[in-house]
Protein backbone atom coordinates (compact mmCIF):
# COMPACT_ATOMS: atom_id res chain seq x y z
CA UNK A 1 -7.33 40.65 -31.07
CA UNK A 2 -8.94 43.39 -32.70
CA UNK A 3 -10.13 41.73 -36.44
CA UNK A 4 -10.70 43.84 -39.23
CA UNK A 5 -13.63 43.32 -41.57
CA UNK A 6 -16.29 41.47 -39.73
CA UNK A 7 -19.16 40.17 -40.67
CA UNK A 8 -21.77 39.02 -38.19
CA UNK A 9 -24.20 37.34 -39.71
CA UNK A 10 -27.38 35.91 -37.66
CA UNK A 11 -30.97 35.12 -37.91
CA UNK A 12 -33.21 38.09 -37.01
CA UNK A 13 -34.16 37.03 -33.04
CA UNK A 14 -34.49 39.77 -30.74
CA UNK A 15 -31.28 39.87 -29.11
CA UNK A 16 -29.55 40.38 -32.63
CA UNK A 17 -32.01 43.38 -33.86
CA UNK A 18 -31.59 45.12 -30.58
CA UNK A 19 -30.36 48.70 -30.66
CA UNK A 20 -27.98 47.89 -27.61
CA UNK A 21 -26.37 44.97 -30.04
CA UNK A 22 -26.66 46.66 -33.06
CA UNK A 23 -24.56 49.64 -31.71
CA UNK A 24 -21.79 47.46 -30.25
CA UNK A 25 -21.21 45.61 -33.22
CA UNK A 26 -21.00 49.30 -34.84
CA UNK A 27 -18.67 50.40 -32.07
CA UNK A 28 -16.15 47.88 -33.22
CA UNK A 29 -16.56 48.83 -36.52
CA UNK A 30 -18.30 45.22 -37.48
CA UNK A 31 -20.86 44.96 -40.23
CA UNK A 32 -24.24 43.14 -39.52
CA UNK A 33 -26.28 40.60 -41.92
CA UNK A 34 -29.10 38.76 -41.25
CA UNK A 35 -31.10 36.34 -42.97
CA UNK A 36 -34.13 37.04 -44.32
CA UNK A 37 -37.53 36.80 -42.25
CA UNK A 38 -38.98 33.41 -42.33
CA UNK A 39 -36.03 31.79 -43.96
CA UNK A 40 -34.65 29.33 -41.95
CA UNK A 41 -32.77 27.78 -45.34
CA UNK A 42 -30.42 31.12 -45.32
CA UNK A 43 -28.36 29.53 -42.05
CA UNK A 44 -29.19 26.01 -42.15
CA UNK A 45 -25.58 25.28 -44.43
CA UNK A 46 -23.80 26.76 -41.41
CA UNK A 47 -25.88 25.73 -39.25
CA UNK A 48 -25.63 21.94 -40.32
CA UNK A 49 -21.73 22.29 -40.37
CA UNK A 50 -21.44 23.69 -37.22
CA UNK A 51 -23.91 20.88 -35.53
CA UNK A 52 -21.87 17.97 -37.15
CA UNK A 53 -18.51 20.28 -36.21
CA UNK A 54 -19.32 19.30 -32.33
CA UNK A 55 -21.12 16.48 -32.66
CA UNK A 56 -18.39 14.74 -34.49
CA UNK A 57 -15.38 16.45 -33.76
CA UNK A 58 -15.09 18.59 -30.58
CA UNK A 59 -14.01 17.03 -27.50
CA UNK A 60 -16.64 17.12 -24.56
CA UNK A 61 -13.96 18.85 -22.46
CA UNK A 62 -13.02 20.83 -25.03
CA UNK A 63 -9.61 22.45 -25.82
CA UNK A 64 -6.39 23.47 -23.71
CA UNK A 65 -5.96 26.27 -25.72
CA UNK A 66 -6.50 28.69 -28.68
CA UNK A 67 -3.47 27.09 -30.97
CA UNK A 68 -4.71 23.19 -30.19
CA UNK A 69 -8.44 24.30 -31.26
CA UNK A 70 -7.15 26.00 -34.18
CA UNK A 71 -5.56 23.24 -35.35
CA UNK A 72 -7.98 20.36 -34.98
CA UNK A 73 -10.60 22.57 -36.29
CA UNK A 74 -8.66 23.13 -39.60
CA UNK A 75 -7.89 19.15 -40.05
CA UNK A 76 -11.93 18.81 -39.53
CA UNK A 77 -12.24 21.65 -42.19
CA UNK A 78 -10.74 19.38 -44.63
CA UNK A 79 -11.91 15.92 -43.90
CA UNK A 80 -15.13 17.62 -44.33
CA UNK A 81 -14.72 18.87 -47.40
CA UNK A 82 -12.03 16.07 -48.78
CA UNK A 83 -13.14 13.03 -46.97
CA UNK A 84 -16.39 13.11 -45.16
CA UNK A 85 -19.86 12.20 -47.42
CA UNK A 86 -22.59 14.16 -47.65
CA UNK A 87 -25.71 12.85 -47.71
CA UNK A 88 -26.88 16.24 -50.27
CA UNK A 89 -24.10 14.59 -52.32
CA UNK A 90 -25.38 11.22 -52.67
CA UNK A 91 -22.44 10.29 -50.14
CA UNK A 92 -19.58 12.11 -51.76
CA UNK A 93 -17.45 14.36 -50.18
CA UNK A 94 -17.97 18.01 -51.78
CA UNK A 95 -14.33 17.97 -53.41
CA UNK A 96 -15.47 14.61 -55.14
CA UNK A 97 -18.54 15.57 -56.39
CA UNK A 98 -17.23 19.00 -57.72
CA UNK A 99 -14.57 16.63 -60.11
CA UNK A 100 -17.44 13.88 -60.92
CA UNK A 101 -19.51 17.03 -62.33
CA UNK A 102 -16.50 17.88 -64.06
């Protein structure tokens, strides 16, 4: 498809501050962010639920199509945020240590 309102975010490597890269994300009418130089911290949350995303979750032989992945993905989103503990948390899921600060 052709989304609307993209944002690519990334760290600052070389292949993401190229001209040639920069200009395609412009051709498709993306917007660019980047995390600041020397701070690793601004990607590590996606970073760390991407990592347990296919570590955890993801098949090795991945999925037979783009529906299937959708949907597995999406029941991962919320056992991570409704079920699975955190160790940040002191082992609560994010949904139950929003209401215990409550």
């Amino acid at each position: 498809g052709h989304p609307k309102d993209v944002l690519f975010h990334s760290d600052q490597g070389c292949q993401y501050t190229s001209h040639k890269f920069r200009n395609e994300l412009l051709e498709h009418g993306h917007r660019q962010s980047m995390s600041r130089k020397g701070e690793c911290w601004d990607n590590a949350p996606m970073e760390r639920f991407f990592g347990s995303l296919k570590s955890e979750w993801v098949p090795e032989t991945g999925y037979d199509s783009e529906h299937e992945a959708r949907v597995d993905v999406q029941r991962y989103v919320t056992r991570y945020n409704t079920i699975r503990p955190h160790s940040y948390n002191d082992y609560w899921s994010p949904i139950a240590r929003e209401k215990r600060a409550a």
